[in-house]
N, C-alpha and C. Protein backbone atom coordinates (compact mmCIF):
# COMPACT_ATOMS: atom_id res chain seq x y z
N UNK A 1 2.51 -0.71 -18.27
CA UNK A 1 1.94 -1.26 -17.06
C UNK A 1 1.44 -0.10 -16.19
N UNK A 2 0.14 -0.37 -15.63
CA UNK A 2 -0.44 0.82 -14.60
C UNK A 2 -0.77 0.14 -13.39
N UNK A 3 0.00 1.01 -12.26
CA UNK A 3 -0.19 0.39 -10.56
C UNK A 3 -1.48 1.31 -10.23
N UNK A 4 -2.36 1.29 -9.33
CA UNK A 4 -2.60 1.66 -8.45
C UNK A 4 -2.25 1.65 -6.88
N UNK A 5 -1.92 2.87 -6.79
CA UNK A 5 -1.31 2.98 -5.18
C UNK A 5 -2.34 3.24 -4.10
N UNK A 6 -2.98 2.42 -3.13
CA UNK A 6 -3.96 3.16 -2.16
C UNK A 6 -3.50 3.61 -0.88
N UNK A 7 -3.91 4.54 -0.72
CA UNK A 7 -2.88 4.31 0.63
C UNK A 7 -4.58 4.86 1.72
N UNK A 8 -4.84 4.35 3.19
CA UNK A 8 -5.90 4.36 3.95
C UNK A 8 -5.63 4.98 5.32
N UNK A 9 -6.36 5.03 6.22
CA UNK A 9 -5.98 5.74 7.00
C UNK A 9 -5.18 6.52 7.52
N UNK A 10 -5.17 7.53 7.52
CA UNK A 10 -3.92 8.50 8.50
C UNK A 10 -3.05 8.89 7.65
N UNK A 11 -2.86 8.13 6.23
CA UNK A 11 -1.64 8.79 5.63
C UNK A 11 -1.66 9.92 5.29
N UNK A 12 -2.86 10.54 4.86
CA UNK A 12 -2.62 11.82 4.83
C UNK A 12 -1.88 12.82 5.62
N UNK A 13 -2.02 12.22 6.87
CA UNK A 13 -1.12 12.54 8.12
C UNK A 13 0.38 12.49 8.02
N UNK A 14 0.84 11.80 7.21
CA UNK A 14 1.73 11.52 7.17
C UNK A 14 3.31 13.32 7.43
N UNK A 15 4.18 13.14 8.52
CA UNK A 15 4.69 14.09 8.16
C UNK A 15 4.21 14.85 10.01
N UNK A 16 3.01 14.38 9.91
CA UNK A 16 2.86 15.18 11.67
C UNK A 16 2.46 14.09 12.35
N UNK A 17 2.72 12.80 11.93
CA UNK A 17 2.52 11.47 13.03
C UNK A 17 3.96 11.33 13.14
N UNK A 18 4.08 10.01 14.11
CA UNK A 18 5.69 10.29 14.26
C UNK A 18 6.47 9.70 13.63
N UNK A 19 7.62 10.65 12.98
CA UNK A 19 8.28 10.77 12.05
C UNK A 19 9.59 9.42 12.01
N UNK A 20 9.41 8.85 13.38
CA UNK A 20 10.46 7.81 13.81
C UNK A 20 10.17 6.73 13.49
N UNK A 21 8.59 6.34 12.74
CA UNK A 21 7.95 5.64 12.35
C UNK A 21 7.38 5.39 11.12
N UNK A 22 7.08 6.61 10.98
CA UNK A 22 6.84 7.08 9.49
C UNK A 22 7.53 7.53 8.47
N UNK A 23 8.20 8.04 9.14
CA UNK A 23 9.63 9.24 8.35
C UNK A 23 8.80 10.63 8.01
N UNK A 24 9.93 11.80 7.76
CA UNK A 24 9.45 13.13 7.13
C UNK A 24 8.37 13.43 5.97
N UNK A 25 8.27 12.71 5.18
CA UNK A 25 7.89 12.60 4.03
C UNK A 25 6.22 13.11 4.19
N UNK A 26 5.23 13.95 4.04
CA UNK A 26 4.14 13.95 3.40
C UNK A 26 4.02 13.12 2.33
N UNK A 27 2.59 12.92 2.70
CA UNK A 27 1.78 11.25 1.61
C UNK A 27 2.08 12.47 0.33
N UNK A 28 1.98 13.42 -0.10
CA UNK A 28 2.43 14.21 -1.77
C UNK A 28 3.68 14.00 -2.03
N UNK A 29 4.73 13.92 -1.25
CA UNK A 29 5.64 13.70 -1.39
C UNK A 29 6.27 12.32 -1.67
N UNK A 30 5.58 11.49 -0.77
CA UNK A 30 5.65 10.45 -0.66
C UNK A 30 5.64 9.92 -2.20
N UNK A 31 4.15 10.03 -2.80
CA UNK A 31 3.50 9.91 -3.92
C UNK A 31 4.52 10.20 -5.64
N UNK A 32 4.84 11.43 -4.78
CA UNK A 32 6.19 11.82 -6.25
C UNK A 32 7.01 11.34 -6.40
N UNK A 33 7.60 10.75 -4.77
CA UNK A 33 8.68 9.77 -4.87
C UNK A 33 8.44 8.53 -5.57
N UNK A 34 7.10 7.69 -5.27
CA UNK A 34 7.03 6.66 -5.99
C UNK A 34 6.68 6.74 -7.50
N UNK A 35 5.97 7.75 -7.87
CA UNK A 35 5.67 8.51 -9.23
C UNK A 35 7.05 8.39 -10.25
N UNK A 36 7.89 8.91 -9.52
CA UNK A 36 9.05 9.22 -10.13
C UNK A 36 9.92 7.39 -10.30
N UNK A 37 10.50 6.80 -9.33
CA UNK A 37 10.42 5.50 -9.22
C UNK A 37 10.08 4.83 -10.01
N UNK A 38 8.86 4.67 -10.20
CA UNK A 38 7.93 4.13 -11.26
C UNK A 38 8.07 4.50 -12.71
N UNK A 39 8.27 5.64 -13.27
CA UNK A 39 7.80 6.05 -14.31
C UNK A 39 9.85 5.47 -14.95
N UNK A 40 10.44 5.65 -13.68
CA UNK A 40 11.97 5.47 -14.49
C UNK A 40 12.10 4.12 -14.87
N UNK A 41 11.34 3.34 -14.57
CA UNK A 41 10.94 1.85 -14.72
C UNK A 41 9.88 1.21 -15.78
N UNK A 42 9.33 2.42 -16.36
CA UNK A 42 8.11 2.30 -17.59
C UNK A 42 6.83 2.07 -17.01
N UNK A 43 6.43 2.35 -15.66
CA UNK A 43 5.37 1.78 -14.84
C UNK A 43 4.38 3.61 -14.96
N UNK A 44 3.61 3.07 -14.79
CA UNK A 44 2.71 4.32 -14.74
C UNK A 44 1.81 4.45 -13.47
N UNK A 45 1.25 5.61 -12.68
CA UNK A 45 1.03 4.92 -11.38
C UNK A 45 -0.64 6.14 -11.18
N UNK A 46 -1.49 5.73 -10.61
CA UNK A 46 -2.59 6.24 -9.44
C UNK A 46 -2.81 6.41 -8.57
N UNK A 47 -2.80 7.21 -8.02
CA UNK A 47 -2.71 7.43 -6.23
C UNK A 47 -4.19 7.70 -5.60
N UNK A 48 -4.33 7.04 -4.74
CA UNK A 48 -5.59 7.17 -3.56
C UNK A 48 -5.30 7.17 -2.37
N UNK A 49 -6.46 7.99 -1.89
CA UNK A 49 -6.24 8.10 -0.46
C UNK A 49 -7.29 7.85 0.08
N UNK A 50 -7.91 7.32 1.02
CA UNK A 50 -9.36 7.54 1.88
C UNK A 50 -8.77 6.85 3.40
N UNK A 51 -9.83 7.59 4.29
CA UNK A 51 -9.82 7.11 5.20
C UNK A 51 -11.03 6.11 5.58
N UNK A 52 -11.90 6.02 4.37
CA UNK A 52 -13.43 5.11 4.52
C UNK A 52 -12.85 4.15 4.39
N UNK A 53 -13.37 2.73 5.14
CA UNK A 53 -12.89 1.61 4.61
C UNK A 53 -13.96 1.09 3.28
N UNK A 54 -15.26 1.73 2.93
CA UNK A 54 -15.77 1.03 1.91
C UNK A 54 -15.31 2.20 0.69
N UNK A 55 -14.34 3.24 0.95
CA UNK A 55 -13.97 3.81 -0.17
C UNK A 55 -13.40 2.98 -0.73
N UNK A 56 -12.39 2.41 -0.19
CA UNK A 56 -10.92 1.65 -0.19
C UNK A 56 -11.77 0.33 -0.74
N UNK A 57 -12.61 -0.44 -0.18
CA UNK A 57 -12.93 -2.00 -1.27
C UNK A 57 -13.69 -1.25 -2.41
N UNK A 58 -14.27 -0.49 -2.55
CA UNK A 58 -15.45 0.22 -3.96
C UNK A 58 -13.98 0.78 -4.69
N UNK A 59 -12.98 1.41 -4.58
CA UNK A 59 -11.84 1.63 -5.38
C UNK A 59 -11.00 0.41 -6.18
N UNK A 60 -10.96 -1.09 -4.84
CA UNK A 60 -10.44 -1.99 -4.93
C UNK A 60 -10.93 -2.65 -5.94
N UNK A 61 -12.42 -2.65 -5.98
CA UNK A 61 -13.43 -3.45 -6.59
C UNK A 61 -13.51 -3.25 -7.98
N UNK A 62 -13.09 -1.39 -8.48
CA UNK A 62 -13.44 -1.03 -9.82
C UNK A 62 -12.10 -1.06 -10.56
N UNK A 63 -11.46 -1.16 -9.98
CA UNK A 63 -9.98 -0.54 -10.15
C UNK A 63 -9.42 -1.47 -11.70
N UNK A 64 -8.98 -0.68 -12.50
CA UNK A 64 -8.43 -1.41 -13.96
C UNK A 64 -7.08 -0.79 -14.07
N UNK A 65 -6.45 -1.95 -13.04
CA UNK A 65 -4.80 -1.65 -13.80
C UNK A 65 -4.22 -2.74 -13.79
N UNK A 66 -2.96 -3.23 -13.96
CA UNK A 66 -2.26 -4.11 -13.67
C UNK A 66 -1.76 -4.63 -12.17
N UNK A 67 -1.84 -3.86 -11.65
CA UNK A 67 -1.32 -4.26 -9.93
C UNK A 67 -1.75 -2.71 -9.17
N UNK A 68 -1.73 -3.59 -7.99
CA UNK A 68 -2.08 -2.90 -6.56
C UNK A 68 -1.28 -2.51 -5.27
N UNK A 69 -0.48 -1.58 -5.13
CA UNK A 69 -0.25 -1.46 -3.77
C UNK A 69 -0.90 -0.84 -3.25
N UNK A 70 -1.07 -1.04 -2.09
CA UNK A 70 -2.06 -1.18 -0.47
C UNK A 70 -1.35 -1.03 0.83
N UNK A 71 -1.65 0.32 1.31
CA UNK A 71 -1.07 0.83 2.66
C UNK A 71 -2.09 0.78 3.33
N UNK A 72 -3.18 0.10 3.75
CA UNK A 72 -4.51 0.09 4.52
C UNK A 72 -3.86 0.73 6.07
N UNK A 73 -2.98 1.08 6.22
CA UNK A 73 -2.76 1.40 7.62
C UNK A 73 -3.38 0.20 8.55
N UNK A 74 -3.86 0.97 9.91
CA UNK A 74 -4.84 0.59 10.81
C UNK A 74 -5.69 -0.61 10.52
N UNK A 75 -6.45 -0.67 8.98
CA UNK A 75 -7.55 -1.72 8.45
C UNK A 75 -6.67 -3.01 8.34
N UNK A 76 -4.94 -2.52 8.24
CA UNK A 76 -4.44 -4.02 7.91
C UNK A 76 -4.77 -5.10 8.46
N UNK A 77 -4.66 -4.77 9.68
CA UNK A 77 -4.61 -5.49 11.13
C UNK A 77 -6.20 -5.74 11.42
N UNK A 78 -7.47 -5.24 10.89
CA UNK A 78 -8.76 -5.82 11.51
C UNK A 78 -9.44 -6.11 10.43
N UNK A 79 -9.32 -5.14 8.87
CA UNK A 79 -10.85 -5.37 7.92
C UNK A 79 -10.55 -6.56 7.07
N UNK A 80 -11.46 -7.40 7.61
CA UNK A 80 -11.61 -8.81 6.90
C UNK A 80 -12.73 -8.44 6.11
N UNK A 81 -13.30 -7.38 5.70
CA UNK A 81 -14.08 -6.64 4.49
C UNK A 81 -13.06 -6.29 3.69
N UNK A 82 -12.14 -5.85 4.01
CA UNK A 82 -11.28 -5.35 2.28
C UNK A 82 -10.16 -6.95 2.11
N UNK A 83 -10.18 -7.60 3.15
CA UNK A 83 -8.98 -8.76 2.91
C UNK A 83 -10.03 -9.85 2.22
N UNK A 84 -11.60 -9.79 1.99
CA UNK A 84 -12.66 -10.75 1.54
C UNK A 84 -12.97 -10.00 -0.35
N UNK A 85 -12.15 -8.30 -0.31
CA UNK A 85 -12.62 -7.81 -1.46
C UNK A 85 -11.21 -8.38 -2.13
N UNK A 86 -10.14 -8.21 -1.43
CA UNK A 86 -8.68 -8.78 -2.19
C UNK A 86 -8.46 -9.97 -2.84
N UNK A 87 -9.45 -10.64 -2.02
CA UNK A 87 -9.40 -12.50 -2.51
C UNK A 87 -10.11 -12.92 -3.64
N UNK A 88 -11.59 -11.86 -4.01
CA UNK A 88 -12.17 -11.96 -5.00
C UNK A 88 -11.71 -11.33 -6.14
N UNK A 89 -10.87 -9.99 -6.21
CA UNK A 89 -10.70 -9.36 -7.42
C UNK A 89 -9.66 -10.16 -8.16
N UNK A 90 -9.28 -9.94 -9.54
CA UNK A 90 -8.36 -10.36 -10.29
C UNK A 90 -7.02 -9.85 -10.40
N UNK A 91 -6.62 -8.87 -9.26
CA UNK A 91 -6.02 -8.16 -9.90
C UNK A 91 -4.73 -8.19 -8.13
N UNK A 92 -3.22 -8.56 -8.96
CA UNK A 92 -2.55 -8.73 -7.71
C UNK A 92 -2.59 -7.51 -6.85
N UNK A 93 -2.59 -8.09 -5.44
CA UNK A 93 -2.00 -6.77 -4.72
C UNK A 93 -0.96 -6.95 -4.14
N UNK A 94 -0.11 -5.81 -3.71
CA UNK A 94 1.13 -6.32 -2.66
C UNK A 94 0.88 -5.22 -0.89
N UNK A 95 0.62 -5.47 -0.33
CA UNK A 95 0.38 -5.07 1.38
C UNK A 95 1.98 -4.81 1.19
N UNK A 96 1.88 -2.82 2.09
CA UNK A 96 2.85 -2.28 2.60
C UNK A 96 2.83 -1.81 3.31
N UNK A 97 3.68 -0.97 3.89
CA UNK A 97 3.83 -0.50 5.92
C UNK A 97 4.90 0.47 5.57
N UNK A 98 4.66 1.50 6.02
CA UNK A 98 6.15 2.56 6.03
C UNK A 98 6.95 1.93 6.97
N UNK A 99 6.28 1.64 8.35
CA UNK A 99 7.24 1.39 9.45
C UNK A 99 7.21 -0.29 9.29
N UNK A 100 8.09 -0.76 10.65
CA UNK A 100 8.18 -1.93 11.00
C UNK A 100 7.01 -2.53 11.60
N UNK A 101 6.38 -3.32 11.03
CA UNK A 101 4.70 -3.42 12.24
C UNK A 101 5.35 -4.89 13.04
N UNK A 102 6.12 -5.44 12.78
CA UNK A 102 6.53 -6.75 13.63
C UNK A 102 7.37 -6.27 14.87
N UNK A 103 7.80 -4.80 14.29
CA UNK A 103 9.03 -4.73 15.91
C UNK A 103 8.00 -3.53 16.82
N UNK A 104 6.87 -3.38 16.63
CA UNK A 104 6.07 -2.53 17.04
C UNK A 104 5.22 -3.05 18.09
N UNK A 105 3.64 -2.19 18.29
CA UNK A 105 2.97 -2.80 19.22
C UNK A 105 2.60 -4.15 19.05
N UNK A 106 1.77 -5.04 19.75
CA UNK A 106 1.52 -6.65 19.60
C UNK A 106 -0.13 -6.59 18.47
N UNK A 107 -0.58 -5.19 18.68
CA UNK A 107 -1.92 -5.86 17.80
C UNK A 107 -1.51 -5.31 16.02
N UNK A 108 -0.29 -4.59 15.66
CA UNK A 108 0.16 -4.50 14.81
C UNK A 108 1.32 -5.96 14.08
N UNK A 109 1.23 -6.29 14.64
CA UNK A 109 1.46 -7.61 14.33
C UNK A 109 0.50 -8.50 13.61
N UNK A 110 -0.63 -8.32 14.19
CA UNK A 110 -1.81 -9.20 13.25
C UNK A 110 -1.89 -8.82 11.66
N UNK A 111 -1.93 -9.36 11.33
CA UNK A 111 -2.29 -9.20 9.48
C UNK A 111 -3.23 -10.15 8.88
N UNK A 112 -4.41 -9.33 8.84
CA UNK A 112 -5.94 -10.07 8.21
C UNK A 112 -5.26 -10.35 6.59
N UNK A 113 -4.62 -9.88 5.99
CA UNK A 113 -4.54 -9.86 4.59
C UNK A 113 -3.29 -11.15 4.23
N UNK A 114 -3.02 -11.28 4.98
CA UNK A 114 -2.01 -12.63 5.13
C UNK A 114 -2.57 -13.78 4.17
N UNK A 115 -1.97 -14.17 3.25
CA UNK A 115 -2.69 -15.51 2.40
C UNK A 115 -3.36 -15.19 0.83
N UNK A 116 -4.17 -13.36 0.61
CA UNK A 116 -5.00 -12.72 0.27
C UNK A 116 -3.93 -11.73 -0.69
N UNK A 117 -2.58 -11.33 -0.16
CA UNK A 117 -1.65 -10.65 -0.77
C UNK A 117 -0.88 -11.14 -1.46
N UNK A 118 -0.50 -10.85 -2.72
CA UNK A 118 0.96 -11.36 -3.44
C UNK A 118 1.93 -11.41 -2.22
N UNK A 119 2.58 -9.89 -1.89
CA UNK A 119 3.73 -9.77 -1.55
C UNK A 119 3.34 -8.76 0.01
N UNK A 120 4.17 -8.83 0.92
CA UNK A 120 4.70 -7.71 1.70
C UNK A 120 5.94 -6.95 1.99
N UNK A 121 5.75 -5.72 2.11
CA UNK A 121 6.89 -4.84 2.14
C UNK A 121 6.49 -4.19 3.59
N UNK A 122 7.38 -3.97 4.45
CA UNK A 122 7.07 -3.35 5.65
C UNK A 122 8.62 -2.97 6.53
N UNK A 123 8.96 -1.70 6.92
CA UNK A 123 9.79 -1.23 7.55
C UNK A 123 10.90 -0.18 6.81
N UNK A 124 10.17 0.20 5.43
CA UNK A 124 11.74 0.65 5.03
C UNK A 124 10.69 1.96 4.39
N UNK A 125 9.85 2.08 4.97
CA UNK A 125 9.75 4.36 4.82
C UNK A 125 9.23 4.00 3.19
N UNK A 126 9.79 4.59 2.06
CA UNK A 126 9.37 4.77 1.07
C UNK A 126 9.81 3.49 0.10
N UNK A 127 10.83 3.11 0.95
CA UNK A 127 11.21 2.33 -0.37
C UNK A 127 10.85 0.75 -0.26
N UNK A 128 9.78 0.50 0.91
CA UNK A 128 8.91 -0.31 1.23
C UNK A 128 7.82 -0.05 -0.14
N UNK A 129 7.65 0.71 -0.84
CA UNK A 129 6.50 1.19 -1.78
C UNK A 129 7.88 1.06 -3.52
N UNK A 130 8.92 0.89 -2.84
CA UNK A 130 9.35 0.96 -4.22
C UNK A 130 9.77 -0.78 -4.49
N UNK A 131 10.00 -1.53 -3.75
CA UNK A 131 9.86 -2.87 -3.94
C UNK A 131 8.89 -3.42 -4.42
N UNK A 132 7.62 -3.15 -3.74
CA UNK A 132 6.45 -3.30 -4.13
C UNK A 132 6.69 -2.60 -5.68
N UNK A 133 6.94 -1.77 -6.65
CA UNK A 133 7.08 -1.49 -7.92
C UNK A 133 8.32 -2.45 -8.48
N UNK A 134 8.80 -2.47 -7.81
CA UNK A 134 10.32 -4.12 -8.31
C UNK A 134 9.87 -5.20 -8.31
N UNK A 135 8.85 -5.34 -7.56
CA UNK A 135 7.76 -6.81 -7.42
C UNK A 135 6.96 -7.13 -8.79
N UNK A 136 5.94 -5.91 -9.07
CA UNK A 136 5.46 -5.84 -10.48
C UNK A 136 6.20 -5.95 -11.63
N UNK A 137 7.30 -4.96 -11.51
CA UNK A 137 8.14 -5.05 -12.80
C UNK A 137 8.33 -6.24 -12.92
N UNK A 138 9.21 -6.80 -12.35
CA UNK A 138 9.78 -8.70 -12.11
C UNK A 138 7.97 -9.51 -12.67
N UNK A 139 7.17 -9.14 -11.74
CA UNK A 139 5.95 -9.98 -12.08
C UNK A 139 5.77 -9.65 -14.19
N UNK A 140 5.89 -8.12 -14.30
CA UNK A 140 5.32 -8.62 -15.78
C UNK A 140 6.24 -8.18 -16.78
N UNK A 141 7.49 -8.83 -16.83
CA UNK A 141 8.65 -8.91 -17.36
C UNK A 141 8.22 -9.52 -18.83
């Protein structure tokens, strides 16, 4: 089985945004963690990053693996362009969040991708990204 991992805005940041939210972790780090995760599970994984939102649907759009996780950051909450590319492709995705976006500000609360996603994971740092890999496994058992 092969995931693709995207992760969108800011994560690259990850590590000098705040850490009370995000946790310590750099998105490379981040990445090895789930790398590693994954691979002890027979999963094989791809990592992306952009901060374009038409990188992120043209990645979404070509993309040949078995499943999708999706950290759109910021886009979660407004691009009804990548939540209109999610609904058409074939291919599941699961929407994740390092932090808590429900105990946070009020427009982080909104979620365009609501309905459009398999699954959500949100509040638990990295291992919000490793459920999302427990989700797939379970899905193609």
């Amino acid at each position: 089985m092969k995931l693709l991992i995207i992760n969108g805005p800011n994560l690259n940041m990850l590590s000098k945004r705040s850490q009370e939210h995000y946790g310590e972790l750099t998105l490379k780090q981040l990445n090895n963690q789930v790398r590693r995760y994954a691979k002890d599970r027979g999963i094989s994984c791809q990592f992306y990053q952009s901060s374009y939102e038409g990188d992120i649907i043209n990645k979404l759009e070509h993309a040949k693996v078995n499943g999708i996780i999706l950290n759109a950051g910021a886009l979660s909450h407004y691009s009804y362009a990548i939540r209109d590319c999610i609904e058409c492709i074939d291919i599941p995705v699961v929407e994740v969040h390092l932090s808590d976006i429900n105990a946070r500000e009020d427009f982080r609360k909104v979620r365009v991708f609501d309905g459009v996603v398999a699954q959500l994971y949100s509040g638990g740092k990295q291992e919000s990204y490793f459920r999302a890999v427990d989700y797939y496994k379970e899905l193609f058992k």
